[in-house]
N, C-alpha and C. Protein backbone atom coordinates (compact mmCIF):
# COMPACT_ATOMS: atom_id res chain seq x y z
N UNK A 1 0.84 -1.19 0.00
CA UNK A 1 0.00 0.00 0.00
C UNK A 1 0.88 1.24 0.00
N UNK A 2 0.59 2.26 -0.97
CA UNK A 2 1.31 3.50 -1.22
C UNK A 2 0.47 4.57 -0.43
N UNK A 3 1.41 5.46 0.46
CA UNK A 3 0.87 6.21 1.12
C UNK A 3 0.19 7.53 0.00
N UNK A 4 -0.84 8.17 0.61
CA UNK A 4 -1.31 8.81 -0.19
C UNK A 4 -1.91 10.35 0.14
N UNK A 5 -1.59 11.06 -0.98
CA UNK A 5 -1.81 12.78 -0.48
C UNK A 5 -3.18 12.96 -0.13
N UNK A 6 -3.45 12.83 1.71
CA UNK A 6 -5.03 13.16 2.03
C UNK A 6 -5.64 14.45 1.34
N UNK A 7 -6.97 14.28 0.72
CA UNK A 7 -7.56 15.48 0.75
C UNK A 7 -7.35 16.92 1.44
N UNK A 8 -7.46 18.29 0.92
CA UNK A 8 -7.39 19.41 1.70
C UNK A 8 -8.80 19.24 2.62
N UNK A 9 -8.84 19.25 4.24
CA UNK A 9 -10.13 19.07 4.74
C UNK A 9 -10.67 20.28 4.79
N UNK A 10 -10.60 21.59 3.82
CA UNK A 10 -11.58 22.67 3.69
C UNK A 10 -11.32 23.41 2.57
N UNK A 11 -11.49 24.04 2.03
CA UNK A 11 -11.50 24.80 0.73
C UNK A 11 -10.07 25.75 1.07
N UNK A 12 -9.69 25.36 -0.41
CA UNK A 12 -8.63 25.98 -0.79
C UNK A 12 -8.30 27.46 -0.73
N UNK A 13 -9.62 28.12 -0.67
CA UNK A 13 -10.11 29.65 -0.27
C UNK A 13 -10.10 29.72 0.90
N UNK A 14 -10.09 28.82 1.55
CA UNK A 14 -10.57 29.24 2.96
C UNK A 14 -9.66 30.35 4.25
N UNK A 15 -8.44 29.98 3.68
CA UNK A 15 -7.59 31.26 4.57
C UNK A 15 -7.43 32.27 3.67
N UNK A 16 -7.96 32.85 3.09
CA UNK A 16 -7.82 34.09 2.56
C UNK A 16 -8.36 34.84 3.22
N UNK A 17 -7.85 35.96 3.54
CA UNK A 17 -6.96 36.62 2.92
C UNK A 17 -5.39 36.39 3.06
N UNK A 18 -5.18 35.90 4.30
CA UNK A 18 -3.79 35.00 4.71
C UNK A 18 -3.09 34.40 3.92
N UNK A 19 -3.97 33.58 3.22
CA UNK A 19 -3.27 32.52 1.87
C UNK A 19 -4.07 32.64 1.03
N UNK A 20 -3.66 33.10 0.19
CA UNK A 20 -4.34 32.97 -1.55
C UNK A 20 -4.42 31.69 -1.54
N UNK A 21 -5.35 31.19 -2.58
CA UNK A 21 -5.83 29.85 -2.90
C UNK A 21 -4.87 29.68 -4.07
N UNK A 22 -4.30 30.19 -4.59
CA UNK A 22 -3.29 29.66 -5.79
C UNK A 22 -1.96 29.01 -4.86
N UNK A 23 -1.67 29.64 -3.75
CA UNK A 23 -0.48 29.40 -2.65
C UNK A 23 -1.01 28.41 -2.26
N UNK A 24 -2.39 28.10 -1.56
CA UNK A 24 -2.88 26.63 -1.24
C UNK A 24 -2.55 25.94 -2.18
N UNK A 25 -3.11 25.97 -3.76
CA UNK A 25 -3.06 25.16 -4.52
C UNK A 25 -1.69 24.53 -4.75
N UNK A 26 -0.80 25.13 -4.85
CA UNK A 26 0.80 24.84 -4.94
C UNK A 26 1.04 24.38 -3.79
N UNK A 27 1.33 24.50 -2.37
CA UNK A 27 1.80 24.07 -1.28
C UNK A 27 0.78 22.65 -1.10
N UNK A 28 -0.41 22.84 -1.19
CA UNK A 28 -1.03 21.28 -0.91
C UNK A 28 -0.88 20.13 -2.13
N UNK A 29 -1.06 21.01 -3.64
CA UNK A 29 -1.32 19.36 -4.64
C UNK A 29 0.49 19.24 -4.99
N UNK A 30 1.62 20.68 -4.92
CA UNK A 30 2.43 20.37 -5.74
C UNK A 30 3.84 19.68 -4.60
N UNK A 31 3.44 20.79 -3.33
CA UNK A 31 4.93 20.47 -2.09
C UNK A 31 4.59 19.60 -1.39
N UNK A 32 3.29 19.39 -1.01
CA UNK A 32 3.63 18.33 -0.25
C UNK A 32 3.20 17.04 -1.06
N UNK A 33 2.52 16.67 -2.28
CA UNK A 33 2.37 15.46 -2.76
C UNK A 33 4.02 15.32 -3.14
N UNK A 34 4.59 15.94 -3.38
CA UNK A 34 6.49 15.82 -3.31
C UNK A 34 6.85 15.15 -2.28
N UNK A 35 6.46 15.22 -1.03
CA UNK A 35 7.05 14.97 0.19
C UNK A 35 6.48 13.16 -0.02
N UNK A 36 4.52 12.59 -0.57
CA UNK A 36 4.36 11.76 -0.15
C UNK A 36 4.99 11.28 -1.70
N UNK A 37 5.12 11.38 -2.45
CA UNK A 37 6.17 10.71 -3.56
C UNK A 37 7.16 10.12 -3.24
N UNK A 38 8.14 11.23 -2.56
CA UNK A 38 9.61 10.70 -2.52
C UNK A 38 9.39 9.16 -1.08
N UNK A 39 8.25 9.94 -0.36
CA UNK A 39 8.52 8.64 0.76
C UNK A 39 7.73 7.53 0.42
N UNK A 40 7.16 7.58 -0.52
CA UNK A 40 6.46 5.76 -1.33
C UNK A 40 7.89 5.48 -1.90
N UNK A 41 8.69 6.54 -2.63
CA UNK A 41 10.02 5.98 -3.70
C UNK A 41 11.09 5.80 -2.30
N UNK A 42 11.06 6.50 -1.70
CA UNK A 42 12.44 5.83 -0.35
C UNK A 42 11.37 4.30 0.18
N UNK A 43 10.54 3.96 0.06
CA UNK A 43 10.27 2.85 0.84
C UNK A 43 10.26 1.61 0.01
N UNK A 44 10.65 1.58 -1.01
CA UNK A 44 10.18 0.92 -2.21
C UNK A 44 11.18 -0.04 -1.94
N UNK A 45 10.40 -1.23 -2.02
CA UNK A 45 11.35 -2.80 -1.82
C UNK A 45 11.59 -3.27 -0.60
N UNK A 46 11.11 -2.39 0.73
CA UNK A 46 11.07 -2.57 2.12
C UNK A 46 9.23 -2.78 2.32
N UNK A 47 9.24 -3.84 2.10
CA UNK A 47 7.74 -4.59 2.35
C UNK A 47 7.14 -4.31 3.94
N UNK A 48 8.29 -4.48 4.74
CA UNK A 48 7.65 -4.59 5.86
C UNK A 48 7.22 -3.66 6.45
N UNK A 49 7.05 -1.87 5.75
CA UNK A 49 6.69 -1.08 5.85
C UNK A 49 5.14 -0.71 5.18
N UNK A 50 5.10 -1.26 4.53
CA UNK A 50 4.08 -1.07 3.54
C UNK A 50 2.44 -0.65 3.92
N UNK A 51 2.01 -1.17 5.13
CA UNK A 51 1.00 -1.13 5.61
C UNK A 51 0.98 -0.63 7.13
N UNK A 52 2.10 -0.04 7.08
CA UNK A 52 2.19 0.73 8.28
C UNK A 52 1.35 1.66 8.27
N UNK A 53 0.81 2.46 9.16
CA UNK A 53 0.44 4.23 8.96
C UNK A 53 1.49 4.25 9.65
N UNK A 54 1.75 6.15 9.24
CA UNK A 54 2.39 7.00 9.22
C UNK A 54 3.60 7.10 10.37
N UNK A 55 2.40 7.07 11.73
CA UNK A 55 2.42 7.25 12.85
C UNK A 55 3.77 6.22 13.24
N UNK A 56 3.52 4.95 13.30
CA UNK A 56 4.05 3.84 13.34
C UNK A 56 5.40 3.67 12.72
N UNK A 57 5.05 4.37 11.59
CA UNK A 57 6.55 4.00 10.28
C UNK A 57 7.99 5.06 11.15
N UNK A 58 7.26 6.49 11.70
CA UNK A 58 8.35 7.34 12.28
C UNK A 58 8.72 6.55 13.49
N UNK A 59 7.78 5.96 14.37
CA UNK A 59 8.23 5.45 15.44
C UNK A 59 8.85 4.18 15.24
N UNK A 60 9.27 3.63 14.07
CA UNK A 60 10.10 2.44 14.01
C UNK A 60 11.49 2.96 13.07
N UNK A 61 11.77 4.67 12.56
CA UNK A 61 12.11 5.21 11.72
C UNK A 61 13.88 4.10 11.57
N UNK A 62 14.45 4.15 12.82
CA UNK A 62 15.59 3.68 12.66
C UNK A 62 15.48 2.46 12.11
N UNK A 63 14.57 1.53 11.85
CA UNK A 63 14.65 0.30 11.03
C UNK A 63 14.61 0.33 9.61
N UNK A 64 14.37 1.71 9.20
CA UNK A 64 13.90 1.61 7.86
C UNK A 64 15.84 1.46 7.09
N UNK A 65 16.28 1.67 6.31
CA UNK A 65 17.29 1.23 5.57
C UNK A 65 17.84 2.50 5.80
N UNK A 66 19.49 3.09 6.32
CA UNK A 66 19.58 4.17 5.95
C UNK A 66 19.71 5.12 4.78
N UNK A 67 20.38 4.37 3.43
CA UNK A 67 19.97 5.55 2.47
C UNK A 67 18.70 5.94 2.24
N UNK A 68 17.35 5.11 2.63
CA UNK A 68 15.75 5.25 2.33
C UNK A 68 15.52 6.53 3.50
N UNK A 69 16.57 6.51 4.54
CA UNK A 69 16.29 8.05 5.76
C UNK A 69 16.67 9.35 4.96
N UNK A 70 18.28 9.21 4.26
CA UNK A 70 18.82 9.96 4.09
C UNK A 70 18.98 9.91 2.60
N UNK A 71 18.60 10.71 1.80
CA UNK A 71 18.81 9.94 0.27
C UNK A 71 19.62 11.29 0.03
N UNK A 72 20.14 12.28 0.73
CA UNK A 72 21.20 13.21 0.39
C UNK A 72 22.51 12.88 0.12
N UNK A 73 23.46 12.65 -0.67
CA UNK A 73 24.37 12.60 -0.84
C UNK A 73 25.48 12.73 0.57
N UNK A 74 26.17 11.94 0.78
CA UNK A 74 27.07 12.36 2.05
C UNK A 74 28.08 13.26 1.85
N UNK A 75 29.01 14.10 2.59
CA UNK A 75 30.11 14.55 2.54
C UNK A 75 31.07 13.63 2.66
N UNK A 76 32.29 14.19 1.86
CA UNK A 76 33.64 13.21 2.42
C UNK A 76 33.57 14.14 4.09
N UNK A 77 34.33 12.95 4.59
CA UNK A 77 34.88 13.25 6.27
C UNK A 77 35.46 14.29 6.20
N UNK A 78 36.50 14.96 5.31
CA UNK A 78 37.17 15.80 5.73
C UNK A 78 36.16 17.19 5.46
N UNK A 79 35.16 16.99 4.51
CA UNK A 79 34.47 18.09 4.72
C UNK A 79 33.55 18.96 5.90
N UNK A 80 33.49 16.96 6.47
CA UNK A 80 32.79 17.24 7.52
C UNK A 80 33.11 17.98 8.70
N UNK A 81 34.50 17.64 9.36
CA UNK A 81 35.26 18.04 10.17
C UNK A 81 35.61 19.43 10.03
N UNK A 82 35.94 20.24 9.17
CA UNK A 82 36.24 21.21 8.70
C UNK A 82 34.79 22.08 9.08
N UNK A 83 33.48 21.23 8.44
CA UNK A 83 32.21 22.12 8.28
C UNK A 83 32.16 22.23 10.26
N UNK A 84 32.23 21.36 10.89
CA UNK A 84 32.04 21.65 12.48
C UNK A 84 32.91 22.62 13.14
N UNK A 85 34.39 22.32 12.89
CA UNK A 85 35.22 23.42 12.92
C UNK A 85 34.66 24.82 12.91
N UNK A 86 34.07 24.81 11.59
CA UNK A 86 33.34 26.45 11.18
C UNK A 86 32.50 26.54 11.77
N UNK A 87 31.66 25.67 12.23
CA UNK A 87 30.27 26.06 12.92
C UNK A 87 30.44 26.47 14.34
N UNK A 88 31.38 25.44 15.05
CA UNK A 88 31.64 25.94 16.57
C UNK A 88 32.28 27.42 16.78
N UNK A 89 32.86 28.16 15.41
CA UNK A 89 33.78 28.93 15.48
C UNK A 89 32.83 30.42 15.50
N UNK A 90 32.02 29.92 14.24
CA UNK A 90 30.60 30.76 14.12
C UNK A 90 30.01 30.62 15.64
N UNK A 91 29.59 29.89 16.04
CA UNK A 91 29.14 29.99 17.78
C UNK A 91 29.11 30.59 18.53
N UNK A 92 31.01 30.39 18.92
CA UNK A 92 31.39 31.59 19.60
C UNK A 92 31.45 33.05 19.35
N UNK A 93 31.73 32.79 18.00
CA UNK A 93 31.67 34.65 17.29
C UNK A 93 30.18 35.44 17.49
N UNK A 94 29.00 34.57 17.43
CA UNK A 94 27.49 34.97 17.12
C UNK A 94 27.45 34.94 18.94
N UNK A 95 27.51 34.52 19.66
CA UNK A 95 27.53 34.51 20.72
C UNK A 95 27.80 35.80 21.90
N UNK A 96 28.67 36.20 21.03
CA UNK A 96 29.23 37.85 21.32
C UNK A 96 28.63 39.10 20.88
N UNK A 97 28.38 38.65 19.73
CA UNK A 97 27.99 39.23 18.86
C UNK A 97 26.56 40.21 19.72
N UNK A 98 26.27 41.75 19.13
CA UNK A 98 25.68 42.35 19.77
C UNK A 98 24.26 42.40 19.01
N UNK A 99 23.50 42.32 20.24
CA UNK A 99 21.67 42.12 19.45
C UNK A 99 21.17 42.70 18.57
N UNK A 100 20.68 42.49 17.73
CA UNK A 100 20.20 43.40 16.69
C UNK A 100 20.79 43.18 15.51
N UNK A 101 21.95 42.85 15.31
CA UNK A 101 22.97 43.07 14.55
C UNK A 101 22.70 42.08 12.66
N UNK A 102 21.73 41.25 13.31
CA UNK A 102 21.25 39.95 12.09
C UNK A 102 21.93 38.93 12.24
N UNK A 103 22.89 38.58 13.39
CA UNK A 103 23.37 37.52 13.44
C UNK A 103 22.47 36.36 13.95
């Protein structure tokens, strides 16, 4: 069983003026039927998921296969190490850093 993009449960108008219904229309049939695509295509050939709901499939998430979690490309290691390097370094700098500023 392929999971499937539930119905919008109210009209596509319905937050307007907040959300245009063309912004509904795109965020409900085009971004998130994206989201339930890619996770029927990451589950594909792992049977024992198949008839899970939703609920169930996150709470067993670590069984699922890891490239089917992560289908992003990895870094080499050394990129990685380097990218933490920068981030802890950014940390401390933003940390100081005075309010307001956009950091």
């Amino acid at each position: 069983m392929a999971f499937e993009l539930p119905p919008l449960p109210y009209d596509y108008s319905a937050l307007e003026p907040y959300i245009d219904e063309q912004t509904m229309h795109l965020h409900h049939d085009k971004h998130h039927q994206a989201y339930v695509t890619n996770l029927n295509n990451a589950l594909q050939g792992q049977s024992q998921f198949e008839n899970l709901p939703i609920e169930e499939l996150i709470r067993r998430i670590t069984a699922v296969s890891r490239p089917a979690r992560s289908p992003a490309p990895s870094r080499p290691r050394s990129a990685r190490s380097t990218t933490s390097r920068r981030s802890s370094t950014m940390r401390a700098s933003s940390a100081s850093a005075p309010v307001g500023r956009g950091w």
